[in-house]
C-alpha atoms as a PDB file:
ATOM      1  CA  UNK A   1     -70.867  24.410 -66.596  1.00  0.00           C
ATOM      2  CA  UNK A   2     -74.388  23.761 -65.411  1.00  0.00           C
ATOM      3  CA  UNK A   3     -73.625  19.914 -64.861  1.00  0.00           C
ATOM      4  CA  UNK A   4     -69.931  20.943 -62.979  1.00  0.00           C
ATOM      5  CA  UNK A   5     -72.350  22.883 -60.630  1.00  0.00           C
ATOM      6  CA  UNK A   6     -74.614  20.181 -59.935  1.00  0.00           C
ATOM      7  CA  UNK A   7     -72.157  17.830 -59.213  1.00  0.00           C
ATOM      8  CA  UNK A   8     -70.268  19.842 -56.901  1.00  0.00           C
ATOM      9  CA  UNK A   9     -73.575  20.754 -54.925  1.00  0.00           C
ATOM     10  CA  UNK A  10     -73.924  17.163 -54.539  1.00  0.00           C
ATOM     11  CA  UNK A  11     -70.552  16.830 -53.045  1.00  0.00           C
ATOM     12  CA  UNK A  12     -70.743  19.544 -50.409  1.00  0.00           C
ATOM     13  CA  UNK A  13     -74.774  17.973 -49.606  1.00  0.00           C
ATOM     14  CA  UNK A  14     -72.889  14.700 -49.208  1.00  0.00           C
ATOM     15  CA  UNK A  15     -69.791  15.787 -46.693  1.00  0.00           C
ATOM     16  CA  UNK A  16     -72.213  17.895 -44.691  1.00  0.00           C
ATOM     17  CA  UNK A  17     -74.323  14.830 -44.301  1.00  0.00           C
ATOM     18  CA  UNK A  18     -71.254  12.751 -43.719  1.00  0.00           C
ATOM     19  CA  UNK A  19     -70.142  15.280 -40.934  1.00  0.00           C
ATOM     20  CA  UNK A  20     -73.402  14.640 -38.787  1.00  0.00           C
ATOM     21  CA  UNK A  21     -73.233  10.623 -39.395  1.00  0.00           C
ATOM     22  CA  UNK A  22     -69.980  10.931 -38.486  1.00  0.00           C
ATOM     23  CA  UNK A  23     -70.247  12.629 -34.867  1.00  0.00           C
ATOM     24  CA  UNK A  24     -73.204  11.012 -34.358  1.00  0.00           C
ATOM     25  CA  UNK A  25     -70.968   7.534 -34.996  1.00  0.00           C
ATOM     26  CA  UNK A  26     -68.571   9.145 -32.341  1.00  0.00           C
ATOM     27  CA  UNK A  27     -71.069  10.402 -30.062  1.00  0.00           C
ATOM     28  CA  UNK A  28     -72.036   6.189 -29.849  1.00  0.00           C
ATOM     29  CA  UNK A  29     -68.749   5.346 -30.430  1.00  0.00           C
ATOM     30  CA  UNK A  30     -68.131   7.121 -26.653  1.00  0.00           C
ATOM     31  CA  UNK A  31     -70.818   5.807 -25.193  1.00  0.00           C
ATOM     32  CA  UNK A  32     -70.314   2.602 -26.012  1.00  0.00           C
ATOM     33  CA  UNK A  33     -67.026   2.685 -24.615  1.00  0.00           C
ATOM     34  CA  UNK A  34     -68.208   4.400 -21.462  1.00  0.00           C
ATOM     35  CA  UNK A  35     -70.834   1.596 -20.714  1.00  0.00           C
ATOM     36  CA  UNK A  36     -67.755  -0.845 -21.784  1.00  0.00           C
ATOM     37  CA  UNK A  37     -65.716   0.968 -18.886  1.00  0.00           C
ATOM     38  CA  UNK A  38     -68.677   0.206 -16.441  1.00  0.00           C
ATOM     39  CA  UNK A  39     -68.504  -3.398 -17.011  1.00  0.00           C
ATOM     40  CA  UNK A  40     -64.862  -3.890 -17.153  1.00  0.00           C
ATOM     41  CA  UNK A  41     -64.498  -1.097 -13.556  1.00  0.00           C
ATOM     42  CA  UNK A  42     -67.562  -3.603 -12.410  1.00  0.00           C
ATOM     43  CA  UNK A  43     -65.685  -7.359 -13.091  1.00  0.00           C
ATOM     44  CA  UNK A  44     -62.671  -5.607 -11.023  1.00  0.00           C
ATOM     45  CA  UNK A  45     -64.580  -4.169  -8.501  1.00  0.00           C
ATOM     46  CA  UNK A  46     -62.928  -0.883  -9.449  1.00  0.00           C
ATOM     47  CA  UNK A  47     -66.144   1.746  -8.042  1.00  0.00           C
ATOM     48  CA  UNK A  48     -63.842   4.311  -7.958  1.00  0.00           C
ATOM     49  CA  UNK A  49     -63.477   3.910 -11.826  1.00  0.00           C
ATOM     50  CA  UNK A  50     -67.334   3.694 -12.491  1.00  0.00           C
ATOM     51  CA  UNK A  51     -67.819   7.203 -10.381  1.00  0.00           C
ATOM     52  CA  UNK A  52     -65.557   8.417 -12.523  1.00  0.00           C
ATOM     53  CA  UNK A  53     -67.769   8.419 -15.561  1.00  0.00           C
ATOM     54  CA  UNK A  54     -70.505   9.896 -13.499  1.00  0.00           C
ATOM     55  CA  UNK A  55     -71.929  13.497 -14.168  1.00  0.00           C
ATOM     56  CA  UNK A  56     -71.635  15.710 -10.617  1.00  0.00           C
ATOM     57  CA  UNK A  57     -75.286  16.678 -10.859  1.00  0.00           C
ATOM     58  CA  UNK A  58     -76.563  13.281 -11.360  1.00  0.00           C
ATOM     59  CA  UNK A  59     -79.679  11.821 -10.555  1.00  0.00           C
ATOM     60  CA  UNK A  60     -81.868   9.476 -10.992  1.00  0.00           C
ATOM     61  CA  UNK A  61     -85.275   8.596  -9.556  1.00  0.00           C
ATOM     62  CA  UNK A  62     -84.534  10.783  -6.602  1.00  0.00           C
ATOM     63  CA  UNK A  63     -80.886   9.412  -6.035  1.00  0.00           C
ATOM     64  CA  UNK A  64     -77.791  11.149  -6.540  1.00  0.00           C
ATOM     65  CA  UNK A  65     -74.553   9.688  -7.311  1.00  0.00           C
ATOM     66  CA  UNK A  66     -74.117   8.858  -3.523  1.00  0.00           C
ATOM     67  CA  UNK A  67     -77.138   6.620  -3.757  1.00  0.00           C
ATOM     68  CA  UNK A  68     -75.668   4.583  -6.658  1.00  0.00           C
ATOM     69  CA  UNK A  69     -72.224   4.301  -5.467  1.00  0.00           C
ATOM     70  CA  UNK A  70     -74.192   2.446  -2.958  1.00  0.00           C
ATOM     71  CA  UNK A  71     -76.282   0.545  -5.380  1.00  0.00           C
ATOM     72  CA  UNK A  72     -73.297  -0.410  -7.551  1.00  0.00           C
ATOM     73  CA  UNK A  73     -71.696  -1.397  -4.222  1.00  0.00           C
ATOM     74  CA  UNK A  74     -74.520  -3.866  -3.283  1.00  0.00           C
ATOM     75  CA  UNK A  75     -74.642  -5.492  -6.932  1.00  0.00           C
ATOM     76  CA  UNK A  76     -71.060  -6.197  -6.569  1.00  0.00           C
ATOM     77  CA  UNK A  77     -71.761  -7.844  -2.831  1.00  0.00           C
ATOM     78  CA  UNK A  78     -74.164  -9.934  -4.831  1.00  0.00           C
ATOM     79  CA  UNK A  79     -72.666 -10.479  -8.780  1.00  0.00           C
ATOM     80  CA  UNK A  80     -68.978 -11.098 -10.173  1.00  0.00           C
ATOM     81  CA  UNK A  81     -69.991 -10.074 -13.316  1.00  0.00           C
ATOM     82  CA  UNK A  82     -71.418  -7.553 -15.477  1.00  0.00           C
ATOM     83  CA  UNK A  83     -71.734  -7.666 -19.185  1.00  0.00           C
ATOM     84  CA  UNK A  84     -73.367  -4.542 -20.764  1.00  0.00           C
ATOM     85  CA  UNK A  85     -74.707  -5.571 -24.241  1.00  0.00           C
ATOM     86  CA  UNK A  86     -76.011  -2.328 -26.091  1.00  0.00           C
ATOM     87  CA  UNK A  87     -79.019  -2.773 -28.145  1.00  0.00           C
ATOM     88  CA  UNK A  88     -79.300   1.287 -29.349  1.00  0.00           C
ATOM     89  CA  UNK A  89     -78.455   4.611 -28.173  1.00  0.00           C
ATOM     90  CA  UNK A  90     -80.855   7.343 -28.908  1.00  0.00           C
ATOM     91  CA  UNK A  91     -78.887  10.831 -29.139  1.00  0.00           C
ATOM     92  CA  UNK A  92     -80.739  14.156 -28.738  1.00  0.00           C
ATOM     93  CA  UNK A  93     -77.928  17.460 -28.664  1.00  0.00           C
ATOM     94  CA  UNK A  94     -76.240  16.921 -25.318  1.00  0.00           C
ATOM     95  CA  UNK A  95     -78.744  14.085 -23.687  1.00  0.00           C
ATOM     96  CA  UNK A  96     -78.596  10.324 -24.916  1.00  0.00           C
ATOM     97  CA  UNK A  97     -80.306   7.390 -23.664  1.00  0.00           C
ATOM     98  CA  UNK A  98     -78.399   3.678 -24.012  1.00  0.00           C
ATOM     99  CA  UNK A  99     -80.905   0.898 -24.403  1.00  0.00           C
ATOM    100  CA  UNK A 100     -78.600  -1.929 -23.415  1.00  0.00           C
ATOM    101  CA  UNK A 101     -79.475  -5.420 -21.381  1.00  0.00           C
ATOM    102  CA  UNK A 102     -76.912  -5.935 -18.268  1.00  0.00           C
ATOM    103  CA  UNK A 103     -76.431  -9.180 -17.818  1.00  0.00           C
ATOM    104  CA  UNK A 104     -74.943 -10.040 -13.819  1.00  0.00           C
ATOM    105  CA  UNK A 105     -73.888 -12.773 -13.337  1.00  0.00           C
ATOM    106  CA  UNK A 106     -72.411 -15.096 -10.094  1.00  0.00           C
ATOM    107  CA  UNK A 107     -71.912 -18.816  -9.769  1.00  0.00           C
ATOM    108  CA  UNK A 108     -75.462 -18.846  -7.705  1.00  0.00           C
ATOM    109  CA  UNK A 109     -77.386 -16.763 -10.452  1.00  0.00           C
ATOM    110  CA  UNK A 110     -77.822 -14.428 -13.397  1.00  0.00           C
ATOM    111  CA  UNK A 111     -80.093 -11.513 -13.278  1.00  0.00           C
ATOM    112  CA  UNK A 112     -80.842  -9.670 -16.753  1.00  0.00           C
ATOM    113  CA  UNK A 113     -81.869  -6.190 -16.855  1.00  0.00           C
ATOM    114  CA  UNK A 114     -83.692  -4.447 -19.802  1.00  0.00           C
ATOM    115  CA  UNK A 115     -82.233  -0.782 -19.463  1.00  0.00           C
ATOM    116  CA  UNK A 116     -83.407   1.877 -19.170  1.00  0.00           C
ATOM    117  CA  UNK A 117     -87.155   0.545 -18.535  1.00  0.00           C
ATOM    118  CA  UNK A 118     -85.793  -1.766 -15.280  1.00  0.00           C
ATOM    119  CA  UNK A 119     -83.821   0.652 -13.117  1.00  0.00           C
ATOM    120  CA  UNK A 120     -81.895   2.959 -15.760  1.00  0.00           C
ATOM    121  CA  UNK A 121     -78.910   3.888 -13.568  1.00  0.00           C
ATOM    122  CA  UNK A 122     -76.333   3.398 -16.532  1.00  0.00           C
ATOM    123  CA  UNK A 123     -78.633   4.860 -19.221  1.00  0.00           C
ATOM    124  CA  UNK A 124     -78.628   8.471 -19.355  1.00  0.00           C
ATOM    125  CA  UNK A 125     -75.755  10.154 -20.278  1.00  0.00           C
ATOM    126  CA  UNK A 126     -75.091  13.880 -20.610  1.00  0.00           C
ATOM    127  CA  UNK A 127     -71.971  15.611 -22.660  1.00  0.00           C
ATOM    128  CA  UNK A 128     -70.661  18.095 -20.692  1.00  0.00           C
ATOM    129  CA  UNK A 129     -67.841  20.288 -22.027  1.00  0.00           C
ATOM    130  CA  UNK A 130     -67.195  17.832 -24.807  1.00  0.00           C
ATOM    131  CA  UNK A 131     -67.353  14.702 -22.689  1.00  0.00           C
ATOM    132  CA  UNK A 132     -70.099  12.364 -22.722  1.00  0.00           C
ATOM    133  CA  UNK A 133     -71.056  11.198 -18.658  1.00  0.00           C
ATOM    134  CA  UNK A 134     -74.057   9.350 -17.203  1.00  0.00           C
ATOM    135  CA  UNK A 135     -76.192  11.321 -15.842  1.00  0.00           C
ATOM    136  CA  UNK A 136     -79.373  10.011 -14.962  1.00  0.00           C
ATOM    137  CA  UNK A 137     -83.097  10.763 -15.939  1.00  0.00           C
ATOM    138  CA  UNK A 138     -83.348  14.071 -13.614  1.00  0.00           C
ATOM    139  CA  UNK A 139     -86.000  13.334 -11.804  1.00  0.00           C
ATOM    140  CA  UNK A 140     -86.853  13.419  -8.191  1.00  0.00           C
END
C-alpha cells in the first residue's frame, strides 16, 4: 500500500513538472517562430507582416512602433537579408527576452547584431491575451 502511494506521488510530481517544461517549450516554441516570421516578412520586404507581430503599446528606448516601422524600413533600404539565429530566450510570466544574433546581409556587406545588448528592437516580447508579441524594453 505504502509503496503504491509513493509511486503514484511520484507520478503526479512528474506530470506537474512536465506541464511547466512543457509550456515553457511552447512559450519558446512561439517565439521562435515569431522571430522566424520577422526574418522571412524581412527577406520579402513584407513590413506590414513584421507590424503585425508588434504589441500596440510598444516601445523601446523612447520609440514606439512608428519609430521602428521606420527603422525596419531603413534596414531593408540597406540589407536583402535577415537571418535571426536564436541563441536563448529567457521567460519570466508574461515578459521574455530573445537573445538571438541577426545576421543582414546584402551583396555590399553583412552587419551582425548581438541582440538584445546592440539595439534590442526584436527582443522583448510580451503575451498578451494568450499571444506572445514584441514589445520592447519599456523605457523612455
Amino acid at each position: 500500500m505504502k509503496a503504491s502511494f509513493a509511486i503514484i506521488m511520484l507520478l503526479s510530481l512528474f506530470l506537474l513538472s512536465c506541464d511547466l517544461d512543457n509550456e515553457e517549450s511552447l512559450s519558446q516554441k512561439e517565439i521562435r517562430d515569431i522571430l522566424y516570421d520577422v526574418s522571412m516578412d524581412f527577406n520579402l520586404g513584407n513590413t506590414f507582416g513584421i507590424m503585425d507581430h508588434v504589441h500596440q503599446e510598444y516601445r523601446h528606448n523612447g520609440k514606439i512602433s512608428y519609430h521602428l516601422n521606420e527603422e525596419i524600413n531603413r534596414r531593408r533600404d540597406r540589407f536583402q537579408l535577415l537571418e535571426i539565429e536564436v541563441i536563448f530566450i529567457d521567460i519570466n510570466g508574461d515578459y521574455a527576452v530573445a537573445h538571438t544574433r541577426d545576421h543582414y546581409r546584402s551583396s555590399i556587406e553583412n552587419v551582425t547584431f548581438n541582440e538584445p545588448e546592440d539595439s534590442g528592437y526584436f527582443s522583448y516580447f510580451f503575451r498578451s491575451n494568450g499571444t506572445w508579441l514584441i514589445y520592447g524594453n519599456q523605457q523612455w
